[in-house]
N, C-alpha and C. Protein backbone atom coordinates (compact mmCIF):
# COMPACT_ATOMS: atom_id res chain seq x y z
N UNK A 1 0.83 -1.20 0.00
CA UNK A 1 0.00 0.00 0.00
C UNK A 1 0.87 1.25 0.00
N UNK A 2 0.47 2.67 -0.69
CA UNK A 2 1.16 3.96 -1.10
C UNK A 2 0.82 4.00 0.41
N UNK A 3 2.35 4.82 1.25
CA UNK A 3 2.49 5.72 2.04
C UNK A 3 2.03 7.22 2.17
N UNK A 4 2.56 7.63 0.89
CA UNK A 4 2.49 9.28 1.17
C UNK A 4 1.64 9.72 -0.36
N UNK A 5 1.64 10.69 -0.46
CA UNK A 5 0.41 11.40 -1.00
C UNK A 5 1.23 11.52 -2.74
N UNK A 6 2.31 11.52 -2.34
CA UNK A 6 3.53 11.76 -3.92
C UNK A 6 3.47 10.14 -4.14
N UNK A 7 3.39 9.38 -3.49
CA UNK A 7 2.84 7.74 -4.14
C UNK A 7 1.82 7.25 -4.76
N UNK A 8 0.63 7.85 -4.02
CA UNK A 8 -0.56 7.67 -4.53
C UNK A 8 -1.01 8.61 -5.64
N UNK A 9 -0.48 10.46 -5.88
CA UNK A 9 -0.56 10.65 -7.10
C UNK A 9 0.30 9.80 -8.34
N UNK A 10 0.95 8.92 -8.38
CA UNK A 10 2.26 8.21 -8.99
C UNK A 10 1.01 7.34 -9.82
N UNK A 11 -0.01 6.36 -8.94
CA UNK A 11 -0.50 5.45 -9.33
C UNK A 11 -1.62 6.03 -10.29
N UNK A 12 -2.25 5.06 -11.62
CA UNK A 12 -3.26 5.11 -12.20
C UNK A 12 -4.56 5.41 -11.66
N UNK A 13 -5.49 6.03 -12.04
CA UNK A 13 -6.60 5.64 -11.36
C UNK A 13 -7.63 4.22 -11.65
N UNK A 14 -7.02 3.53 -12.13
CA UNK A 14 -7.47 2.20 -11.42
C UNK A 14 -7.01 1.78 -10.30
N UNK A 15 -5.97 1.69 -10.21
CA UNK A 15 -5.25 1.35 -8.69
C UNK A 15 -5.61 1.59 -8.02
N UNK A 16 -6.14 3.20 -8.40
CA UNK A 16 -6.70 3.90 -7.02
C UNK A 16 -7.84 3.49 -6.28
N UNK A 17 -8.99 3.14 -7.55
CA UNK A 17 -10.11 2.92 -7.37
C UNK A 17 -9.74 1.40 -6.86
N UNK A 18 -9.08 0.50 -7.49
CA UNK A 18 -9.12 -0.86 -6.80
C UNK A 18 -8.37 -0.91 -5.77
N UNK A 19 -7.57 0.24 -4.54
CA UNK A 19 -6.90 0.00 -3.62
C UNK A 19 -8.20 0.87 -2.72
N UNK A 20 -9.31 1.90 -3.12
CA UNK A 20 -10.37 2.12 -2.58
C UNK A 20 -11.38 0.99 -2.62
N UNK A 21 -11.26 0.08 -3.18
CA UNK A 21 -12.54 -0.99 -3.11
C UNK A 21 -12.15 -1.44 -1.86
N UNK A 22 -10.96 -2.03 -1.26
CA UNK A 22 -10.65 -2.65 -0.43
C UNK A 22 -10.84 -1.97 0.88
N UNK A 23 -11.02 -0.49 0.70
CA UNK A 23 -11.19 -0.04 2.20
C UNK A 23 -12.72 0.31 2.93
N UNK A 24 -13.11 0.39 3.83
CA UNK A 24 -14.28 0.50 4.37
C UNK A 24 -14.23 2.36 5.19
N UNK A 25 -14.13 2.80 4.45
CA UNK A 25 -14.17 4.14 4.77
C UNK A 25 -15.05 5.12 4.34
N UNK A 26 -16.30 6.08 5.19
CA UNK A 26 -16.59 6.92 4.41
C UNK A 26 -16.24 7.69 3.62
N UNK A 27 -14.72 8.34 3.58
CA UNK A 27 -14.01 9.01 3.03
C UNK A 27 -14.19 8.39 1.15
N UNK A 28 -14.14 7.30 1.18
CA UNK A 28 -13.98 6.83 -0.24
C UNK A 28 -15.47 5.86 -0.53
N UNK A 29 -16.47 6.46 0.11
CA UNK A 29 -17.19 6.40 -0.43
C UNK A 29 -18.24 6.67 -1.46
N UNK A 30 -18.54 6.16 -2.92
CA UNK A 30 -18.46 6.77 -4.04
C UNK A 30 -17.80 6.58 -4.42
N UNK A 31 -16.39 6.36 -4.23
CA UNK A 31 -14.97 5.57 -5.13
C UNK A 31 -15.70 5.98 -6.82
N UNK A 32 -16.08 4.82 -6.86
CA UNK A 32 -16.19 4.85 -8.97
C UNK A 32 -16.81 6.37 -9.55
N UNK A 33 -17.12 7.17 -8.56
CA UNK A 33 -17.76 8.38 -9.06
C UNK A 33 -16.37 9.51 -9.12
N UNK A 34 -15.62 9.44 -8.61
CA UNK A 34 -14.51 10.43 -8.05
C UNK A 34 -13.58 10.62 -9.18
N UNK A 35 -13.00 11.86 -9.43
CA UNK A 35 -11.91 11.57 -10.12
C UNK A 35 -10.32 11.70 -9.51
N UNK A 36 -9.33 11.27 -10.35
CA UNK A 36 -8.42 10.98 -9.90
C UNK A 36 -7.71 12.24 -8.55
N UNK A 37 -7.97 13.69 -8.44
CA UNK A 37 -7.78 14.16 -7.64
C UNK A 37 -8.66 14.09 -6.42
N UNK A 38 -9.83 14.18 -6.36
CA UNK A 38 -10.48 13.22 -5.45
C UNK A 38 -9.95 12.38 -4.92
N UNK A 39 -10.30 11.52 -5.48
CA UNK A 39 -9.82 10.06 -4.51
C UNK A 39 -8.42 9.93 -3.94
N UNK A 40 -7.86 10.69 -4.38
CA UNK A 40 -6.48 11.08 -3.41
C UNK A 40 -6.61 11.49 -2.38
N UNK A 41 -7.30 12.77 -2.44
CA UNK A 41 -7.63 13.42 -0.89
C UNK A 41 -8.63 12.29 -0.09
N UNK A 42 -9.41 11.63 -0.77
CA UNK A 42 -10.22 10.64 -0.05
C UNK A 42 -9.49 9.63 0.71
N UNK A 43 -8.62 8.99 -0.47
CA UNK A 43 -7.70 7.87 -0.24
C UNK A 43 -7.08 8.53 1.63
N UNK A 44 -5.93 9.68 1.19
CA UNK A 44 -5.29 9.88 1.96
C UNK A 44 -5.97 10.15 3.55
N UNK A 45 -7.08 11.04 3.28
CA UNK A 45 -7.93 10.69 4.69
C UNK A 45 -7.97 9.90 5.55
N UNK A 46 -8.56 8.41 4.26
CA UNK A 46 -9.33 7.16 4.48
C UNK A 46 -7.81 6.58 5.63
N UNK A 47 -6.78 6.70 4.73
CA UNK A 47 -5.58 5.87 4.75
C UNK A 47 -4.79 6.57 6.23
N UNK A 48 -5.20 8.07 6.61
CA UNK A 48 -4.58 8.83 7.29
C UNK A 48 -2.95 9.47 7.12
N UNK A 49 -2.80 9.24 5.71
CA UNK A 49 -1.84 10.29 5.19
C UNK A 49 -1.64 11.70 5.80
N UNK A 50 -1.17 12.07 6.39
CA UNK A 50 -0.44 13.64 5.97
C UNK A 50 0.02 13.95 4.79
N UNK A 51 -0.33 15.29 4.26
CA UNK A 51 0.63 15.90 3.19
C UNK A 51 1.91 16.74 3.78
N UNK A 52 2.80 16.29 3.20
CA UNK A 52 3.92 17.14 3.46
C UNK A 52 4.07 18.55 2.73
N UNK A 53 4.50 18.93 4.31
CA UNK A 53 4.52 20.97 3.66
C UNK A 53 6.26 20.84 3.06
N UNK A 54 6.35 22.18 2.71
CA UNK A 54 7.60 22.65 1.78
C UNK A 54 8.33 23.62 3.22
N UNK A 55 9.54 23.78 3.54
CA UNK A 55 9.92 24.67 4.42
C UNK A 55 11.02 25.43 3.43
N UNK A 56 10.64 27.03 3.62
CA UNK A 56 11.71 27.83 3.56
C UNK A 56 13.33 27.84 4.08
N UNK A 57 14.26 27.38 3.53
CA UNK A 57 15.60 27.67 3.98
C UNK A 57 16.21 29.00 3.45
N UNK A 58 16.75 29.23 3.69
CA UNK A 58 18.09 30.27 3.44
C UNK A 58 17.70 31.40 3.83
N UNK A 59 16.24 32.18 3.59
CA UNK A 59 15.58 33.15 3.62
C UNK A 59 14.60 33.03 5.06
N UNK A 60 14.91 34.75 5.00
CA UNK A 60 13.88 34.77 6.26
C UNK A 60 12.23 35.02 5.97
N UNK A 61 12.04 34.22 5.64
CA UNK A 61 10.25 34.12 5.26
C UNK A 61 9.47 35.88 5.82
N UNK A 62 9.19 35.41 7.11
CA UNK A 62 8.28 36.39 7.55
C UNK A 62 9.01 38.08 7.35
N UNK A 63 9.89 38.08 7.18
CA UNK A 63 10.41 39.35 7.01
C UNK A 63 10.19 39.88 5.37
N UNK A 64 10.37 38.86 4.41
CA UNK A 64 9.35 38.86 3.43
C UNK A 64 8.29 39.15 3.11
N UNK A 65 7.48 38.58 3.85
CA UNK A 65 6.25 38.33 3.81
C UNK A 65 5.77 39.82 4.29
N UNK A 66 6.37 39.95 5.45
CA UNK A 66 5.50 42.08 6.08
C UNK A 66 6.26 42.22 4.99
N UNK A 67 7.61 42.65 4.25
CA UNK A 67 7.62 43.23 2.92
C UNK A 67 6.57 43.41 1.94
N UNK A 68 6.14 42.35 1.41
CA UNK A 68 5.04 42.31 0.39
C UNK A 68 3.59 42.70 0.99
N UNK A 69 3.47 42.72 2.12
CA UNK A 69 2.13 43.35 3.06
C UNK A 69 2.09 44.92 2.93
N UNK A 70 3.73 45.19 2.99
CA UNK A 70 3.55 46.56 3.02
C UNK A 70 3.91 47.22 1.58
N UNK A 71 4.34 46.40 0.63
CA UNK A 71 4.26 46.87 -0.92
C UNK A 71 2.70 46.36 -1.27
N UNK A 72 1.67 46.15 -0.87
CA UNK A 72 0.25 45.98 -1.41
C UNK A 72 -0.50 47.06 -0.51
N UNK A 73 0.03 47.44 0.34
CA UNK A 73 -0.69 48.90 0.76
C UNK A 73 -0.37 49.75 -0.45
N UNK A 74 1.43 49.74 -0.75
CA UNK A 74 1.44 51.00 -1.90
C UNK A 74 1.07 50.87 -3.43
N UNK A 75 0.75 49.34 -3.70
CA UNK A 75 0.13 49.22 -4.49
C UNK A 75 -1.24 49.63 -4.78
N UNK A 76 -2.24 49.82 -3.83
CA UNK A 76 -3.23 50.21 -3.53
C UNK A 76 -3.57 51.55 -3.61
N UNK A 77 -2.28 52.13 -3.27
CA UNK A 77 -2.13 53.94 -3.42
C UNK A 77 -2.16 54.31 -4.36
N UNK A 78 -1.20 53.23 -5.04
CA UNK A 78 -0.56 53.60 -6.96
C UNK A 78 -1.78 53.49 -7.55
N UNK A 79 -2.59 52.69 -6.98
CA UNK A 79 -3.90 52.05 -8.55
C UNK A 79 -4.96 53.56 -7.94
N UNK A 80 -4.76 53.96 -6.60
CA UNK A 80 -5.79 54.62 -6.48
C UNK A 80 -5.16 56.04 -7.41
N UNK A 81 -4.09 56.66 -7.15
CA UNK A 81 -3.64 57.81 -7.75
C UNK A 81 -3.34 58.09 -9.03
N UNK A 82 -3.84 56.68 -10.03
CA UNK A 82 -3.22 56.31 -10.96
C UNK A 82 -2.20 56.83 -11.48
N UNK A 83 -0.91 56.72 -10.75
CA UNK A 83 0.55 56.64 -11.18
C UNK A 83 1.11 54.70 -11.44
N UNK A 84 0.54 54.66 -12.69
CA UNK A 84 1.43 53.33 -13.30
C UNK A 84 2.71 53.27 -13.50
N UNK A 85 4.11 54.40 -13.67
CA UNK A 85 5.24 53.94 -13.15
C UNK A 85 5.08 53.67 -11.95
N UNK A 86 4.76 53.80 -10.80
CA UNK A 86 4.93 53.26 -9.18
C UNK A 86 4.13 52.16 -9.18
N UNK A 87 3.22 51.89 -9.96
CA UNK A 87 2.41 50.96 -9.69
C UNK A 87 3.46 49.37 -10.44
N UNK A 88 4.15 49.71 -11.56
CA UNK A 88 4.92 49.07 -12.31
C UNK A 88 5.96 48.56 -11.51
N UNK A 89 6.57 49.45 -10.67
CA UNK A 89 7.86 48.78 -9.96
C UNK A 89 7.39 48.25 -8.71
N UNK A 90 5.75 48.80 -8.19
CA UNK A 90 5.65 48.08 -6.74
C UNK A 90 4.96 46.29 -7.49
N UNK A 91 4.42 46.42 -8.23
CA UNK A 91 4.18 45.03 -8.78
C UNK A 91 5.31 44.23 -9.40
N UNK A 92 6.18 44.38 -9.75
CA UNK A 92 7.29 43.96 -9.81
C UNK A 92 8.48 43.27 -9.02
N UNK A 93 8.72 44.48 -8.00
CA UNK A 93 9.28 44.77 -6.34
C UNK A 93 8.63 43.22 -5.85
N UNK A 94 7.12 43.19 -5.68
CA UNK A 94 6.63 41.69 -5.46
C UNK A 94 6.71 40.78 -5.86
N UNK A 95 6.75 40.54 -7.18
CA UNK A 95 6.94 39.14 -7.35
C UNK A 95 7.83 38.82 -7.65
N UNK A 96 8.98 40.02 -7.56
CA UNK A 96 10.18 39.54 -7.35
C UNK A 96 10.41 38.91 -5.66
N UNK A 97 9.75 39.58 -5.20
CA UNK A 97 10.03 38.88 -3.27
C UNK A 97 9.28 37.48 -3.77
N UNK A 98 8.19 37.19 -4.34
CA UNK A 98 7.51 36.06 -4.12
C UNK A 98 8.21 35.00 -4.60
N UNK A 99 9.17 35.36 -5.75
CA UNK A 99 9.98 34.20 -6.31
C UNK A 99 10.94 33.90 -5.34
N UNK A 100 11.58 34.93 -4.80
CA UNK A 100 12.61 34.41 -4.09
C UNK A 100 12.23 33.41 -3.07
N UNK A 101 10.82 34.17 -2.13
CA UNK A 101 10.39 32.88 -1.43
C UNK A 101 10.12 31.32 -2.18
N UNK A 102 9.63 30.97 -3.18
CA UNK A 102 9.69 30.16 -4.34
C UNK A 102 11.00 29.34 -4.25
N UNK A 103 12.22 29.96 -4.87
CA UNK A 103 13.39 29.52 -4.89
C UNK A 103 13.75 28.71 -3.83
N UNK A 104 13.32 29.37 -2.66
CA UNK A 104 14.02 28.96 -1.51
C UNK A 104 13.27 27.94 -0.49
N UNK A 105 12.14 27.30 -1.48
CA UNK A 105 11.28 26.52 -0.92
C UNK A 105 11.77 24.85 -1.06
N UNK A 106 12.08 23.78 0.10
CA UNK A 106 12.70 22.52 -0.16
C UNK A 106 11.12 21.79 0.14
């Protein structure tokens, strides 16, 4: 039987459905109606999977994060005053922070 949630997306959805026949769970009940993202989250319920989160290394997340909190206030200023150069570099300014958080995600 799939352990983790990157196993069970791996498998067909037959598998899925014939490794849900075998269980007695409300979670996967309906099986043959579900589609393949379904019955994952069902499966994993049924099965008591956790999904594994992603953790930030290198970077300091939350110091990021009030960054981009406080570039969507001035984004908000820019769209209201309509100045689109400021609005251009504060939308920018962001998703340049958002990638980096991205990058730095294991």
């Amino acid at each position: 039987m799939a352990h983790t949630v990157e196993e069970l997306r791996h498998m067909t959805l037959a598998d899925l459905r014939e490794m849900a026949k075998g269980i007695e769970h409300e979670a996967v009940q309906g099986y043959t109606q579900l589609n393949k993202q379904h019955l994952i989250g069902a499966l994993a319920k049924a099965l008591g999977i956790q999904h594994e989160h992603h953790e930030v290394v290198g970077v300091d997340k939350s110091a990021i994060k009030s960054r981009i909190r406080e570039l969507k206030t001035q984004r908000e200023a820019a769209i209201a005053a309509h100045d689109h150069a400021q609005l251009k570099v504060v939308r920018r300014t962001i998703h340049r922070l958002k990638r980096q958080i991205h990058k730095a995600t294991v």
